[in-house]
Protein backbone atom coordinates (compact mmCIF):
# COMPACT_ATOMS: atom_id res chain seq x y z
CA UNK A 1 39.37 4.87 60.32
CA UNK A 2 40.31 2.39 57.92
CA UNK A 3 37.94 2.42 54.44
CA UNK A 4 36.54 -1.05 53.44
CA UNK A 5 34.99 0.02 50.08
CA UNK A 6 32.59 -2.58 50.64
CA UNK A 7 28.94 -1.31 50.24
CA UNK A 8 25.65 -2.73 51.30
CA UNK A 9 22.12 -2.93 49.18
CA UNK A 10 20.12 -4.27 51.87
CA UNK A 11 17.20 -1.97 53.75
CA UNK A 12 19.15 -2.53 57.06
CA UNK A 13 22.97 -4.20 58.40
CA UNK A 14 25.57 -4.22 61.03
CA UNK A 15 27.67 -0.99 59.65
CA UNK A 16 30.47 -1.36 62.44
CA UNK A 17 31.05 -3.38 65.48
CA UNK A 18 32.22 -2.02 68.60
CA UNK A 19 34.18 -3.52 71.51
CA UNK A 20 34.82 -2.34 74.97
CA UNK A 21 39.12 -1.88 74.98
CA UNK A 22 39.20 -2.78 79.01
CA UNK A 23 37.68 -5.84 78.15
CA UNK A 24 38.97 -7.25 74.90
CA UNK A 25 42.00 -7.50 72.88
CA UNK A 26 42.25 -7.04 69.59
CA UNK A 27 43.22 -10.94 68.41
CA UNK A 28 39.81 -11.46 70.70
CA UNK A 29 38.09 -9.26 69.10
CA UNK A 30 38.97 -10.82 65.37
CA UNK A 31 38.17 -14.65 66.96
CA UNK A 32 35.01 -13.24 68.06
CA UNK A 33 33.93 -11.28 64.52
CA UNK A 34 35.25 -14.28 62.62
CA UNK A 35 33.41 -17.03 64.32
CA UNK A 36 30.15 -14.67 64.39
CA UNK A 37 30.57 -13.95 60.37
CA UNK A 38 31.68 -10.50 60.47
CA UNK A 39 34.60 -9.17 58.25
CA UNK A 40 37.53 -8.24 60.30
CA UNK A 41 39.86 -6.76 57.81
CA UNK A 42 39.14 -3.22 58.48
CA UNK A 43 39.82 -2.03 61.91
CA UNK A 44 40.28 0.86 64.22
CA UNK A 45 41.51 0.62 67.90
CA UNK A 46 41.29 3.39 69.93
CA UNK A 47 42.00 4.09 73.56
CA UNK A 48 38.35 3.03 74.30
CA UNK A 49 37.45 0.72 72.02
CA UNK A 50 38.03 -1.41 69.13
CA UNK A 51 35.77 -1.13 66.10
CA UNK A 52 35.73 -3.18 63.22
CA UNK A 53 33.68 -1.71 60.18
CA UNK A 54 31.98 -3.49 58.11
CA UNK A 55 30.45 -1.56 55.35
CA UNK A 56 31.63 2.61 55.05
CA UNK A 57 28.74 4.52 56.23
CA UNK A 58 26.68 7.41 53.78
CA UNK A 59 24.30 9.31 53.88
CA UNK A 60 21.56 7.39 52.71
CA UNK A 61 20.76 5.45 56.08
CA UNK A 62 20.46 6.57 59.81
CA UNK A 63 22.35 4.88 62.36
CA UNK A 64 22.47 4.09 65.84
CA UNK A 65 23.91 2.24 68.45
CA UNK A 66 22.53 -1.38 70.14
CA UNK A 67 23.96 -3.28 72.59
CA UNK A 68 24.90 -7.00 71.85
CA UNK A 69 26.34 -7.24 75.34
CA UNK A 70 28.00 -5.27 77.98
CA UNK A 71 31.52 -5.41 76.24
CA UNK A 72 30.13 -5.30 72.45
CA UNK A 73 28.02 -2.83 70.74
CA UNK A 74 26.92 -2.58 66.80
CA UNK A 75 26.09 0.30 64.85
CA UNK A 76 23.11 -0.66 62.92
CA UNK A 77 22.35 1.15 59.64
CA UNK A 78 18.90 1.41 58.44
CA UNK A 79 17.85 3.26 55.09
CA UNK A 80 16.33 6.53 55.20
CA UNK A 81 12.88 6.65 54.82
CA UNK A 82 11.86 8.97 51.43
CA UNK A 83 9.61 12.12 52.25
CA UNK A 84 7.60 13.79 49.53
CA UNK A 85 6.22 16.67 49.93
CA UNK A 86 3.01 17.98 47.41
């Protein structure tokens, strides 16, 4: 997977976006992330799918997957919460 050493600051963000492979193609796919805003300089097709990162992930959020619409699906990144323990 293609790095984008881009990093985000904000509590929660789009990491990666994800598109069905049966039912785009990849100069779709970069019409579609360009016209919605998203970077499109960093991505990874597979047999499956076509993803498109947007920020690298770490380890300081949790991620997981929502559906924008049958064919598309984001990986949204939201920072982990802090535990303390006394």
């Amino acid at each position: 997977m293609p790095t984008t050493l881009r990093k985000n600051s904000k509590p929660s963000f789009i990491q990666s976006v994800v598109f069905d492979r049966s039912k785009w193609t990849l100069s779709k796919a970069k019409a579609w992330l360009k016209h919605h805003g998203f970077y499109y300089d960093a991505i990874d097709v597979k047999p499956t799918q076509i993803r498109a990162r947007q920020f690298d992930p770490d380890k300081k959020h949790t991620y997981r997957t929502i559906v924008i619409s049958s064919a598309i699906k984001a990986i949204y990144a939201r920072k982990k919460k802090i535990t303390i323990s006394i």
